[in-house]
N, C-alpha and C. Protein backbone atom coordinates (compact mmCIF):
# COMPACT_ATOMS: atom_id res chain seq x y z
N UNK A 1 11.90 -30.51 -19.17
CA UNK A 1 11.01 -29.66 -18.43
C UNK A 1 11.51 -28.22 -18.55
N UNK A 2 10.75 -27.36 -18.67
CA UNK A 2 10.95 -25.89 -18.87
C UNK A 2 10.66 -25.28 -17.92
N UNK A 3 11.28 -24.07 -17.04
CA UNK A 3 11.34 -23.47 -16.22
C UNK A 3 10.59 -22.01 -16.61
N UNK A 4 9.39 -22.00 -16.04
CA UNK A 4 8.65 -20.63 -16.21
C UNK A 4 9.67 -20.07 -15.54
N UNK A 5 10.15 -18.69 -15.93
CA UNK A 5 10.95 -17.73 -15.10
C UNK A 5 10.57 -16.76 -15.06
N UNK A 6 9.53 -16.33 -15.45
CA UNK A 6 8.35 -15.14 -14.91
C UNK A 6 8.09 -15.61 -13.51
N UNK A 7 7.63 -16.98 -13.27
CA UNK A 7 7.14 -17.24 -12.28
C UNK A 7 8.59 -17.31 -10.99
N UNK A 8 9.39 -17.71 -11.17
CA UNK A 8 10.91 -18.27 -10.61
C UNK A 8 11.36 -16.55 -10.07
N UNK A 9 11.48 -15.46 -11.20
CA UNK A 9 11.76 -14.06 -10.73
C UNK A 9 10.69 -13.59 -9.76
N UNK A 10 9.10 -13.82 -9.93
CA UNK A 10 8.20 -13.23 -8.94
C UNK A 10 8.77 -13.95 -7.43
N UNK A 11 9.42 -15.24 -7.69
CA UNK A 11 9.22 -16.01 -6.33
C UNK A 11 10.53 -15.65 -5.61
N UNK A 12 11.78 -15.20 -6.01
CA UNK A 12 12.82 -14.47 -5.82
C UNK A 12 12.78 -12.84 -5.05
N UNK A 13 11.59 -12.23 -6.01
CA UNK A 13 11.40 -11.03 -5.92
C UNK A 13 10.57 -10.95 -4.41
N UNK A 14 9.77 -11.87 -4.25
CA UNK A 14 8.81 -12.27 -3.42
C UNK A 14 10.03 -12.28 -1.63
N UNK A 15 10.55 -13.04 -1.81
CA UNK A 15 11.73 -13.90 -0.47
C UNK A 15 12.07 -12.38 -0.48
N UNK A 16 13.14 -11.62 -1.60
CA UNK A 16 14.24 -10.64 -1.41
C UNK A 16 13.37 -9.74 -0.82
N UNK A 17 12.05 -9.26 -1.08
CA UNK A 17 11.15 -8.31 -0.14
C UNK A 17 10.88 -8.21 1.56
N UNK A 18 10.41 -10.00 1.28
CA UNK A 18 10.06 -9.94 2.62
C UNK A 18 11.50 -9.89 3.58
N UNK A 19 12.66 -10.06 3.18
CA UNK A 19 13.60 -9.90 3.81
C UNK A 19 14.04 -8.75 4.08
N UNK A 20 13.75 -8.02 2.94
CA UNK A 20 13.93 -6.71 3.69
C UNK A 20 13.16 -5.56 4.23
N UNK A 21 11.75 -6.14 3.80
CA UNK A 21 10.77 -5.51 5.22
C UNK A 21 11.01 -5.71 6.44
N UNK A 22 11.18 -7.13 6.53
CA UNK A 22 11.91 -7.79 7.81
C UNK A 22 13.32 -7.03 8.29
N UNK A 23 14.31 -6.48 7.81
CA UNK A 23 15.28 -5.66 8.87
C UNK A 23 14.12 -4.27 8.82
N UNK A 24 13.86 -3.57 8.02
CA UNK A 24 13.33 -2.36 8.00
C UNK A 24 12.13 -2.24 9.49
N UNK A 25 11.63 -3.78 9.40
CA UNK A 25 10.73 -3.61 10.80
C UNK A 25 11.76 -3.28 12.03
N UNK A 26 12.70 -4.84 11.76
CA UNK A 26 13.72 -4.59 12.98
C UNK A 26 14.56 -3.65 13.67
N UNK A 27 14.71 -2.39 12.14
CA UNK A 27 15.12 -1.02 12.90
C UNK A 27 13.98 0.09 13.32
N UNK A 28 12.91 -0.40 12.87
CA UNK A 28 11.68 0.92 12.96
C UNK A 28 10.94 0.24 14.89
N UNK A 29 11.03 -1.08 15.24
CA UNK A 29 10.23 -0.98 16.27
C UNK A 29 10.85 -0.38 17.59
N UNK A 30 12.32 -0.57 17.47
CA UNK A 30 13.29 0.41 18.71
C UNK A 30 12.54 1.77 18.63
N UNK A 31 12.30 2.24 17.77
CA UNK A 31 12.52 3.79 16.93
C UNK A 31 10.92 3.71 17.46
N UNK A 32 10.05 3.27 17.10
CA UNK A 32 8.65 3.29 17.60
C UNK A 32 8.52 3.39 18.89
N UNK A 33 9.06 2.40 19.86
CA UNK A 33 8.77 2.07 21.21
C UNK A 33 9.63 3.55 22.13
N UNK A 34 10.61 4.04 21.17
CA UNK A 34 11.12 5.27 21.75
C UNK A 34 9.77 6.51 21.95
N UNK A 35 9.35 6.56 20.45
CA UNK A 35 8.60 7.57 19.93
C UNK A 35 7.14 7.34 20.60
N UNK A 36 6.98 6.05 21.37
CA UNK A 36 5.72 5.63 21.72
C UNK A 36 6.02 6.69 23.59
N UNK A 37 6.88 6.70 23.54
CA UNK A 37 7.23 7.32 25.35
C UNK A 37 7.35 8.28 25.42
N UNK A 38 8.03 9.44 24.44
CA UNK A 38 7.70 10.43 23.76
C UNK A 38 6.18 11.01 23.65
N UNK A 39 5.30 10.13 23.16
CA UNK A 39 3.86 10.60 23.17
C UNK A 39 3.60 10.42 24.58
N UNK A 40 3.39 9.46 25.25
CA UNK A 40 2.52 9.41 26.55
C UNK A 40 3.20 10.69 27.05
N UNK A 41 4.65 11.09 27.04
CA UNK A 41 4.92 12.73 27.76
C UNK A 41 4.53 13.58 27.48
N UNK A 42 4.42 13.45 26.06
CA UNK A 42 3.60 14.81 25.66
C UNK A 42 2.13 14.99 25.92
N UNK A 43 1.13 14.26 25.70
CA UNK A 43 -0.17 13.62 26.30
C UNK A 43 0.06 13.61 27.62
N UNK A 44 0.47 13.51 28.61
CA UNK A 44 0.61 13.93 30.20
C UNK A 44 0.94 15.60 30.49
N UNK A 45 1.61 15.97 29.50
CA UNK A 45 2.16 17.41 29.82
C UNK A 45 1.32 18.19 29.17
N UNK A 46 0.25 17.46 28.33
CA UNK A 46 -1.08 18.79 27.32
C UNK A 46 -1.66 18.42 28.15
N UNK A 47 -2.51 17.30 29.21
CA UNK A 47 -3.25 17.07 30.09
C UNK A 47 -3.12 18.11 31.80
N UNK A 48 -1.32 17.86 31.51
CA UNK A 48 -1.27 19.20 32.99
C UNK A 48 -1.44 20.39 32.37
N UNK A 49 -0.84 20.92 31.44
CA UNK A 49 -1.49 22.55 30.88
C UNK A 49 -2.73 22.74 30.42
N UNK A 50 -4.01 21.74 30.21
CA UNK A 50 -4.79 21.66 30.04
C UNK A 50 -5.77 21.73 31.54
N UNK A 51 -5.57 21.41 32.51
CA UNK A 51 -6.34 21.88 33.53
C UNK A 51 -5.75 22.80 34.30
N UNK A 52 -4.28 23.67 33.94
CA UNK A 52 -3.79 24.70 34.71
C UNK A 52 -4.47 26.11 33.92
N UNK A 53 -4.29 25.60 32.48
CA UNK A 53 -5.40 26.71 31.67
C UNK A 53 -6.79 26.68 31.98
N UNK A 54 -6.94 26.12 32.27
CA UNK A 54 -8.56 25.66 32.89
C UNK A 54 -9.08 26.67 34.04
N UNK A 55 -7.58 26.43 34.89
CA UNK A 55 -7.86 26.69 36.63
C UNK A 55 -7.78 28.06 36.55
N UNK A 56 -6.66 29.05 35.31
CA UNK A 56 -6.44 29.96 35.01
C UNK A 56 -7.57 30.90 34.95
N UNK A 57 -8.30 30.56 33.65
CA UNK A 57 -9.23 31.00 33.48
C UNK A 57 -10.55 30.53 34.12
N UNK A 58 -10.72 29.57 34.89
CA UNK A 58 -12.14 29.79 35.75
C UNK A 58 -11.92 30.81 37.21
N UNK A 59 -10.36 31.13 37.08
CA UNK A 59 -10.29 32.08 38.46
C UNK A 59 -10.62 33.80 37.26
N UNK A 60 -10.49 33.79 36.31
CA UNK A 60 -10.06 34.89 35.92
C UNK A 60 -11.58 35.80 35.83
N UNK A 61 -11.97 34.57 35.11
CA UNK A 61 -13.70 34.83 34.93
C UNK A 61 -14.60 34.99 36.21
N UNK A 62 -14.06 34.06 37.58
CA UNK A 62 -15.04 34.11 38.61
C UNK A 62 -14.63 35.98 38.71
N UNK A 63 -13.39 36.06 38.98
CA UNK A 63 -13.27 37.88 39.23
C UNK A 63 -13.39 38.80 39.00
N UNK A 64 -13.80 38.42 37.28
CA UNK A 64 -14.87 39.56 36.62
C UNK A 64 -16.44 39.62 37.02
N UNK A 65 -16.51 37.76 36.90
CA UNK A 65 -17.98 38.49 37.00
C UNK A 65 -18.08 38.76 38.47
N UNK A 66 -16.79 38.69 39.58
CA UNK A 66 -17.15 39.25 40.98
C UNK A 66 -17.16 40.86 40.97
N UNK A 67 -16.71 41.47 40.06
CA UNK A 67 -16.41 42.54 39.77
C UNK A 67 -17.41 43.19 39.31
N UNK A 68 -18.02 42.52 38.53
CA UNK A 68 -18.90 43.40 37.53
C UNK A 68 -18.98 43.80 36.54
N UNK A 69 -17.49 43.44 35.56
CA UNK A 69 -17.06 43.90 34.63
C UNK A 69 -17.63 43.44 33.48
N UNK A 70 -18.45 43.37 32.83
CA UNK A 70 -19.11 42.65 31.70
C UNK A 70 -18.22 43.08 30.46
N UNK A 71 -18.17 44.64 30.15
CA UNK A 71 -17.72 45.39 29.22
C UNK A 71 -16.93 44.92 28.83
N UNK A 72 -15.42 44.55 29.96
CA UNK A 72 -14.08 43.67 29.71
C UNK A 72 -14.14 42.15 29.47
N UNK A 73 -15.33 41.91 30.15
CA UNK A 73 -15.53 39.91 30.02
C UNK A 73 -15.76 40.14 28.29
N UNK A 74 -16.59 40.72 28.04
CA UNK A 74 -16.71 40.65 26.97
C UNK A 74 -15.71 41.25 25.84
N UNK A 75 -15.17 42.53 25.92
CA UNK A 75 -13.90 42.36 25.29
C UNK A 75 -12.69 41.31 25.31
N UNK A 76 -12.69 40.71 26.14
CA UNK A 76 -11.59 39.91 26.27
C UNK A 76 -12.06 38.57 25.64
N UNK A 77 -13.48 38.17 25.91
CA UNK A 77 -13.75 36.69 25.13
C UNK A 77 -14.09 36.89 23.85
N UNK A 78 -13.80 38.30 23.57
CA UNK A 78 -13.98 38.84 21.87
C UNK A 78 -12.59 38.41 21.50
N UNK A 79 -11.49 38.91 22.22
CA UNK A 79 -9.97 38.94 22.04
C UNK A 79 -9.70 37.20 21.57
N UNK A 80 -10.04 36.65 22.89
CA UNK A 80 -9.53 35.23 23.03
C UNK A 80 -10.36 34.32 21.74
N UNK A 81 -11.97 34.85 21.55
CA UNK A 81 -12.26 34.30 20.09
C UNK A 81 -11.22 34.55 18.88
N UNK A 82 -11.44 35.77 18.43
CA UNK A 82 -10.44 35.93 17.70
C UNK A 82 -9.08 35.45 18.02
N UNK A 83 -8.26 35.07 18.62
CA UNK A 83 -7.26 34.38 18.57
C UNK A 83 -7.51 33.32 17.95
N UNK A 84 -8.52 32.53 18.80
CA UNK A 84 -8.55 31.17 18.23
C UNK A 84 -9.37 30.79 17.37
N UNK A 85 -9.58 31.71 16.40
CA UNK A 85 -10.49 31.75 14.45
C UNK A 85 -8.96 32.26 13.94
N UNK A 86 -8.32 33.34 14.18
CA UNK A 86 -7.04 32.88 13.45
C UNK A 86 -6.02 31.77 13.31
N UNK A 87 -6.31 31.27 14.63
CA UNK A 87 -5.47 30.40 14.70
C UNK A 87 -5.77 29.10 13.83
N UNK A 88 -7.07 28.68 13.54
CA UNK A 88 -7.83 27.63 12.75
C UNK A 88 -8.26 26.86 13.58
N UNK A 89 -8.61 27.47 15.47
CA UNK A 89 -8.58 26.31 16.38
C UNK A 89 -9.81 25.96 16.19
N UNK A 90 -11.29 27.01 16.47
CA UNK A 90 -12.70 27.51 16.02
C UNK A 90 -13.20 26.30 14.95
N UNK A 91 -12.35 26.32 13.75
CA UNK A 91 -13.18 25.61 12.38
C UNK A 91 -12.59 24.14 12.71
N UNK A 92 -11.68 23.82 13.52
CA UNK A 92 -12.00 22.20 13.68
C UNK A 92 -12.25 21.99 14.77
N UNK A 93 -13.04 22.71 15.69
CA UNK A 93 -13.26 22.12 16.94
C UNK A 93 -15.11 22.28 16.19
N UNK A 94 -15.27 22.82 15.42
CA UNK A 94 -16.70 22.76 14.51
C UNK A 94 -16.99 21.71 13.78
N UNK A 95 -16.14 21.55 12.83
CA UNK A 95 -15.77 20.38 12.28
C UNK A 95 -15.52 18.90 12.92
């Protein structure tokens, strides 16, 4: 009987892989479940600066337009556009 060894090396090659996907998982899911707690903080802490910027500017705006100031509302949401078209914030919140 003759031993295909094309087939014998794929089935070698086959075991030696999955064995070492298998540690490569075993060091990456510590490393994940770290990096997974990491996100929910960061996602909690863009969620609190996200309604303190909020609160910021709906006081800033009620006091212009309590004011009267259009000239400046409008320079300033000229300013704050342009910030955020340089910044590239504009073309993917379009996108």
């Amino acid at each position: 009987m003759e031993l295909n060894w094309a087939v014998l090396g794929w089935i070698i090659d086959m075991i030696l892989n999955g064995i070492i996907w298998l540690i490569i998982v075993a060091f990456c899911i510590p490393l994940i479940d770290v990096t997974d707690k990491w996100t929910r903080k960061a996602v909690s802490f863009i969620d609190l600066a996200d309604k303190w910027i909020r609160k910021v500017l709906d006081n800033v705006f009620e006091w212009i337009q309590m004011k009267n100031l259009k000239i400046l509302f409008t320079f300033l949401c000229m300013i704050i556009l342009g910030i955020l078209s340089q910044l590239g914030i504009i073309p993917k919140l379009i996108t």
